[in-house]
Each structure stands twice: as structure tokens, then as C-alpha cells.
C-alpha atoms as a PDB file:
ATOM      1  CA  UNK A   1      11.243 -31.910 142.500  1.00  0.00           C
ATOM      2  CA  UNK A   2      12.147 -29.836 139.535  1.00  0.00           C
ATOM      3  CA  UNK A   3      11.496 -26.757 141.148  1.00  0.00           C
ATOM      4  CA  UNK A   4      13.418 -27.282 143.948  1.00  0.00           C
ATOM      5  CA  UNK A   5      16.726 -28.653 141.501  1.00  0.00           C
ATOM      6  CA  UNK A   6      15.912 -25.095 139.341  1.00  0.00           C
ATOM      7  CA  UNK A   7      16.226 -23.237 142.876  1.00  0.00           C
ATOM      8  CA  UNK A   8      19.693 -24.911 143.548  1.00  0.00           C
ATOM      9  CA  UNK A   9      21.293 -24.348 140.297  1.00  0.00           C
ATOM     10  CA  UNK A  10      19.550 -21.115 139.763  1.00  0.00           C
ATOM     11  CA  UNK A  11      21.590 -17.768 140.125  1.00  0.00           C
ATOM     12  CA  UNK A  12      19.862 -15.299 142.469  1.00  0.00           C
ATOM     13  CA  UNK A  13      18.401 -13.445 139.695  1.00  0.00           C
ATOM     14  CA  UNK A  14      16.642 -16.305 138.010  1.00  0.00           C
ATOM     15  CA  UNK A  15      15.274 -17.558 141.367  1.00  0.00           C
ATOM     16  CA  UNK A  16      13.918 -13.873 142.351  1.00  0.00           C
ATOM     17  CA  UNK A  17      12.272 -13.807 138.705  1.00  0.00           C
ATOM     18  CA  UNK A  18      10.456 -17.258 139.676  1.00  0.00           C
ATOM     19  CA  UNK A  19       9.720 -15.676 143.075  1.00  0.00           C
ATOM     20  CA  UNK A  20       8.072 -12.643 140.886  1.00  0.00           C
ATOM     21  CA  UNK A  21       5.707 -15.226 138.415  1.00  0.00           C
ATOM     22  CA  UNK A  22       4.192 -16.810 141.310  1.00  0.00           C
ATOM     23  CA  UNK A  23       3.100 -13.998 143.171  1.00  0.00           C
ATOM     24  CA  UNK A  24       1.622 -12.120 140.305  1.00  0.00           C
ATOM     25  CA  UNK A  25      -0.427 -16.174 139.331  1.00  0.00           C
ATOM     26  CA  UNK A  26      -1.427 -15.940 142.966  1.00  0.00           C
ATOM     27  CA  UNK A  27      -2.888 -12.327 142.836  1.00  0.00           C
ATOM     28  CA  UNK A  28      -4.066 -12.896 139.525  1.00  0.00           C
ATOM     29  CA  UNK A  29      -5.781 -16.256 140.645  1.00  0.00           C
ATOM     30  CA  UNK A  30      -7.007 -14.295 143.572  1.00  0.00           C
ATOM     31  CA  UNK A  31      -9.255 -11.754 141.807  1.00  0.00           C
ATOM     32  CA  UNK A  32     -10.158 -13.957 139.380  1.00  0.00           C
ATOM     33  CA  UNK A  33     -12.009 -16.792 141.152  1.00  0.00           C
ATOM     34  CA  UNK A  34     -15.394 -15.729 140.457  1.00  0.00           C
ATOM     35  CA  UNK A  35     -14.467 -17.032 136.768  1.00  0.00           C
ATOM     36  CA  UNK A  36     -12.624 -20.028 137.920  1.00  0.00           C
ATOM     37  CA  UNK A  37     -13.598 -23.472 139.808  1.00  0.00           C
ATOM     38  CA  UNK A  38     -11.562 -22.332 142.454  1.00  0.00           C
ATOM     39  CA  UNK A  39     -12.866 -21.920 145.893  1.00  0.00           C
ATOM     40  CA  UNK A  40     -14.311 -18.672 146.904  1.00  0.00           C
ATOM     41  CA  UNK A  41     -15.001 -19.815 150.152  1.00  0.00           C
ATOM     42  CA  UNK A  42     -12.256 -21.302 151.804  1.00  0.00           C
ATOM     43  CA  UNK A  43     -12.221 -19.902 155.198  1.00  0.00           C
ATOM     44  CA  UNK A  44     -15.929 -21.595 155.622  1.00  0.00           C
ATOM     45  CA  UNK A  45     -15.075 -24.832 154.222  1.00  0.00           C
ATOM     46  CA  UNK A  46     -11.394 -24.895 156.728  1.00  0.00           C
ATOM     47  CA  UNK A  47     -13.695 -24.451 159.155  1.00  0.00           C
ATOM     48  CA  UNK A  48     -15.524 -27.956 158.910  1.00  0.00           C
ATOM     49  CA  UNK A  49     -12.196 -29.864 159.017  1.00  0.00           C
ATOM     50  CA  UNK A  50     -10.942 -31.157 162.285  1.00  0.00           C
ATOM     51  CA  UNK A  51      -7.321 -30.664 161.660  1.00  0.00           C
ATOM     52  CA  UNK A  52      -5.702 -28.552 159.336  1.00  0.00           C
ATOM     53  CA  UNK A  53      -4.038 -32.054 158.118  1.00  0.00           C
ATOM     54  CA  UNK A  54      -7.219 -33.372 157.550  1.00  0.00           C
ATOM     55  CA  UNK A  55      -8.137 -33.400 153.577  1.00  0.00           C
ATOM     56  CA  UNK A  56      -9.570 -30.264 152.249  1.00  0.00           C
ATOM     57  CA  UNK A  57     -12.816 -29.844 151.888  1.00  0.00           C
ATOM     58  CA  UNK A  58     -14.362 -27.595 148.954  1.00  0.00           C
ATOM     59  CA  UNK A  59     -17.578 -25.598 150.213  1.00  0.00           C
ATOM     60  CA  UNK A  60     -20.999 -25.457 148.987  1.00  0.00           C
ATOM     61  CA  UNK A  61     -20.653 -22.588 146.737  1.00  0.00           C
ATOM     62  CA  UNK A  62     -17.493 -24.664 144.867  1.00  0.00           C
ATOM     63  CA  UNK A  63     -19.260 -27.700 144.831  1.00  0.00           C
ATOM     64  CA  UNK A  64     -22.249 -25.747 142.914  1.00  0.00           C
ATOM     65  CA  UNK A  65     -20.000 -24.339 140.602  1.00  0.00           C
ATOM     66  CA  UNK A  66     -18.245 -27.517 139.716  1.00  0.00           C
ATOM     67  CA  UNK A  67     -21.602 -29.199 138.834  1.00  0.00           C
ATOM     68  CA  UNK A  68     -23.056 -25.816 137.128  1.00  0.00           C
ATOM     69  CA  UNK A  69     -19.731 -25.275 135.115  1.00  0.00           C
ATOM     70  CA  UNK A  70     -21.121 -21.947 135.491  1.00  0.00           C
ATOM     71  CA  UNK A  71     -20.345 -18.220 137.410  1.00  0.00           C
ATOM     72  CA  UNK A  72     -23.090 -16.358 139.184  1.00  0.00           C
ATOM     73  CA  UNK A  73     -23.622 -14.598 136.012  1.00  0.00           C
ATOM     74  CA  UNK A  74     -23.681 -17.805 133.804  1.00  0.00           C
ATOM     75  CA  UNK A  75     -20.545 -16.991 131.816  1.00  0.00           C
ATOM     76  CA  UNK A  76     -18.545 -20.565 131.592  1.00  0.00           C
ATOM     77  CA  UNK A  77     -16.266 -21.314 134.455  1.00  0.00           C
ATOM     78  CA  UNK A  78     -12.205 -21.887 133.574  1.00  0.00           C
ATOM     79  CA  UNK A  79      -9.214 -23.248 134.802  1.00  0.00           C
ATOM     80  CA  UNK A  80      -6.436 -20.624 134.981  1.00  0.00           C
ATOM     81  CA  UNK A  81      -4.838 -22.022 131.624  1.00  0.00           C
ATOM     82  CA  UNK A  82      -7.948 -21.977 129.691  1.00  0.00           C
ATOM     83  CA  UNK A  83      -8.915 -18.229 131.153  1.00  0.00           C
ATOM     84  CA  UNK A  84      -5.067 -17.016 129.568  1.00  0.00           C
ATOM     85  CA  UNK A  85      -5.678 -18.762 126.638  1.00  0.00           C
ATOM     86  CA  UNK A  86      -8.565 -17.051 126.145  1.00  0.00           C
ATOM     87  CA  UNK A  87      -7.585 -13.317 127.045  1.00  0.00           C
ATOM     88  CA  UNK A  88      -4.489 -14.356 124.778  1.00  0.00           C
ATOM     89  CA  UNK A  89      -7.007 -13.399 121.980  1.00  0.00           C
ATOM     90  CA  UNK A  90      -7.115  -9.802 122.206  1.00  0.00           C
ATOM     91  CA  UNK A  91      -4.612  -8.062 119.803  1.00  0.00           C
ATOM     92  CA  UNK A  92      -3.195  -5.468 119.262  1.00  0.00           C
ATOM     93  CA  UNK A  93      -1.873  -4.172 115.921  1.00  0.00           C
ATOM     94  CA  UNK A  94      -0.432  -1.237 114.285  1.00  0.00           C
ATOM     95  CA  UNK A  95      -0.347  -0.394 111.296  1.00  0.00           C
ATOM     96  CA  UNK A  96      -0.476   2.238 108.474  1.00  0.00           C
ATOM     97  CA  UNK A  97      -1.862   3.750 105.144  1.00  0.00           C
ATOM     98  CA  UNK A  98      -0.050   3.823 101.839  1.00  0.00           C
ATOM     99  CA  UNK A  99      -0.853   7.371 101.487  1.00  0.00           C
ATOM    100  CA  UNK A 100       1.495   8.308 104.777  1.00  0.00           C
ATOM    101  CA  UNK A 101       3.744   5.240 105.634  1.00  0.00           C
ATOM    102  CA  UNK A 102       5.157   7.050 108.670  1.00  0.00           C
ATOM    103  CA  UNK A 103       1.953   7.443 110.590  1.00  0.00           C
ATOM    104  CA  UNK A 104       0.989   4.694 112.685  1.00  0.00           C
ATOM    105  CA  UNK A 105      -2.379   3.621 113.325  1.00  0.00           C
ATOM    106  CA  UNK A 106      -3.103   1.607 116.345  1.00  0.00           C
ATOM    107  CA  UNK A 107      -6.065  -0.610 116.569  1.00  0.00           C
ATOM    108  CA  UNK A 108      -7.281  -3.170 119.271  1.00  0.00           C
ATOM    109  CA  UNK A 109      -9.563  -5.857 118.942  1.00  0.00           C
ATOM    110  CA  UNK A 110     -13.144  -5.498 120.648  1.00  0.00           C
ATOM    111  CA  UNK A 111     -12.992  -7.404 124.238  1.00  0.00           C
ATOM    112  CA  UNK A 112     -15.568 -10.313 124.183  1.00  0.00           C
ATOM    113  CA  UNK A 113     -17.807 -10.385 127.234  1.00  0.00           C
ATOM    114  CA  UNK A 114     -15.417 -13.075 129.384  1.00  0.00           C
ATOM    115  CA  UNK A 115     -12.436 -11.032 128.250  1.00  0.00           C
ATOM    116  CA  UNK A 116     -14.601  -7.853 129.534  1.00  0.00           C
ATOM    117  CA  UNK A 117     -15.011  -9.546 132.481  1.00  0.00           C
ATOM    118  CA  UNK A 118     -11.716 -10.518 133.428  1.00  0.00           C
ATOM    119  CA  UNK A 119     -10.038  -7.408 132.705  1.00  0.00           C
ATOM    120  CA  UNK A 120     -12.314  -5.642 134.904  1.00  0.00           C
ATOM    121  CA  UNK A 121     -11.821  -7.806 137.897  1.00  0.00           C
ATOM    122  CA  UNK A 122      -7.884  -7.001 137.330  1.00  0.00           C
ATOM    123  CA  UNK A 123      -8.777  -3.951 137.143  1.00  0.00           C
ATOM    124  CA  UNK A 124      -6.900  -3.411 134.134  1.00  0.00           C
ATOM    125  CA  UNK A 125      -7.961  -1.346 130.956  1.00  0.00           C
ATOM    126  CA  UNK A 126      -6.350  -3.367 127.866  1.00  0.00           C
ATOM    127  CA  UNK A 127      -6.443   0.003 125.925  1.00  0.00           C
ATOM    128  CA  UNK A 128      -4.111   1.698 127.878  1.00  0.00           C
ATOM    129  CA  UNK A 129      -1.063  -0.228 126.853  1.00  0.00           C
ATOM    130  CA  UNK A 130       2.579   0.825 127.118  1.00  0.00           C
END
């Protein structure tokens, strides 16, 4: 419901900026399921249902992982939330010397393994910033 009022009052920009956020959580979500509880598998599991109005059924692989907690390589399993909270973590500072105040020194923090992880299924290299 308050989507749909923030659609009706929103000017066209605003709603094409909403647009935007949920396709990139939806590709984001996409290559990130092996490190999330959602559903790898979903074309096997619609497959069982009778009716696509049926209720959804999670496959075997999901139902593993929700009672593991854990990925195929035993990292912990996240919601999306948790996983951005956690890649929120990495920094990235600049900074300088006393001895030459003008030149800037640019440091990042070390990924941890799950950040490692992530970024790599995103195929994205968090030390090649803008």
C-alpha cells in the first residue's frame, strides 16, 4: 500500500529512481544466492506445484540450506540486509602525512573472506573505486 500511494504522488523522476533500486536488489539478489537462504532452485521446485496459484514450494537444496544455515562452502548463510550490513564494513579512507599535507594517501581495508566472496560473485573489485 505505501508503495503504490509513493507511485501516485511521485513525480516521474522519483518513480523511475524507485524503478532503478529494485532492479539493481533483484540483480544483486540474483548473483548472490549462493550466500543467501534464497532459492537456487526454483524452476525445479515450480515444477512440483500443480498450479502456479498453488503455494510455493522451496526445493531440496533450500530446504538444506535453511537447516544447515550454511553455503556449499560453509561460510554462514544471510538475508539480503544482514549480507549489506556486512559488506558495509569495508572502508575506505584517505588521508595524509604531516610532512606533505597535499598528498593524499588512499588506503582500503582488507576484504574478510564473506566480503571476498560477495564481491567476486558481483563481479566487482572494491579497489577500483571512482
Amino acid at each position: 500500500m505505501r508503495v503504490r500511494s509513493f507511485i501516485a504522488t511521485a513525480s516521474a523522476c522519483e518513480r523511475m529512481c524507485s524503478c532503478a533500486c529494485y532492479y539493481v536488489q533483484w540483480r544483486m539478489r540474483e548473483r548472490l544466492k549462493p550466500m543467501l537462504f534464497d532459492d537456487e532452485h526454483l524452476n525445479e521446485a515450480a515444477g512440483s506445484r500443480p498450479s502456479p496459484a498453488h503455494k510455493a514450494v522451496r526445493s531440496a537444496p533450500a530446504k538444506r540450506k535453511d537447516c544447515s544455515r550454511l553455503a556449499d562452502d560453509q561460510m554462514p548463510l544471510h538475508s539480503f540486509t544482514t549480507l549489506l550490513k556486512d559488506l558495509a564494513t569495508l572502508s575506505y579512507n584517505i588521508t595524509h602525512t604531516r610532512l606533505n599535507p597535499e598528498a593524499k594517501i588512499m588506503l582500503t581495508t582488507r576484504p574478510t573472506a564473506l566480503q571476498d566472496k560477495a564481491f567476486q560473485l558481483l563481479a566487482v573489485n572494491p579497489a577500483c573505486t571512482q
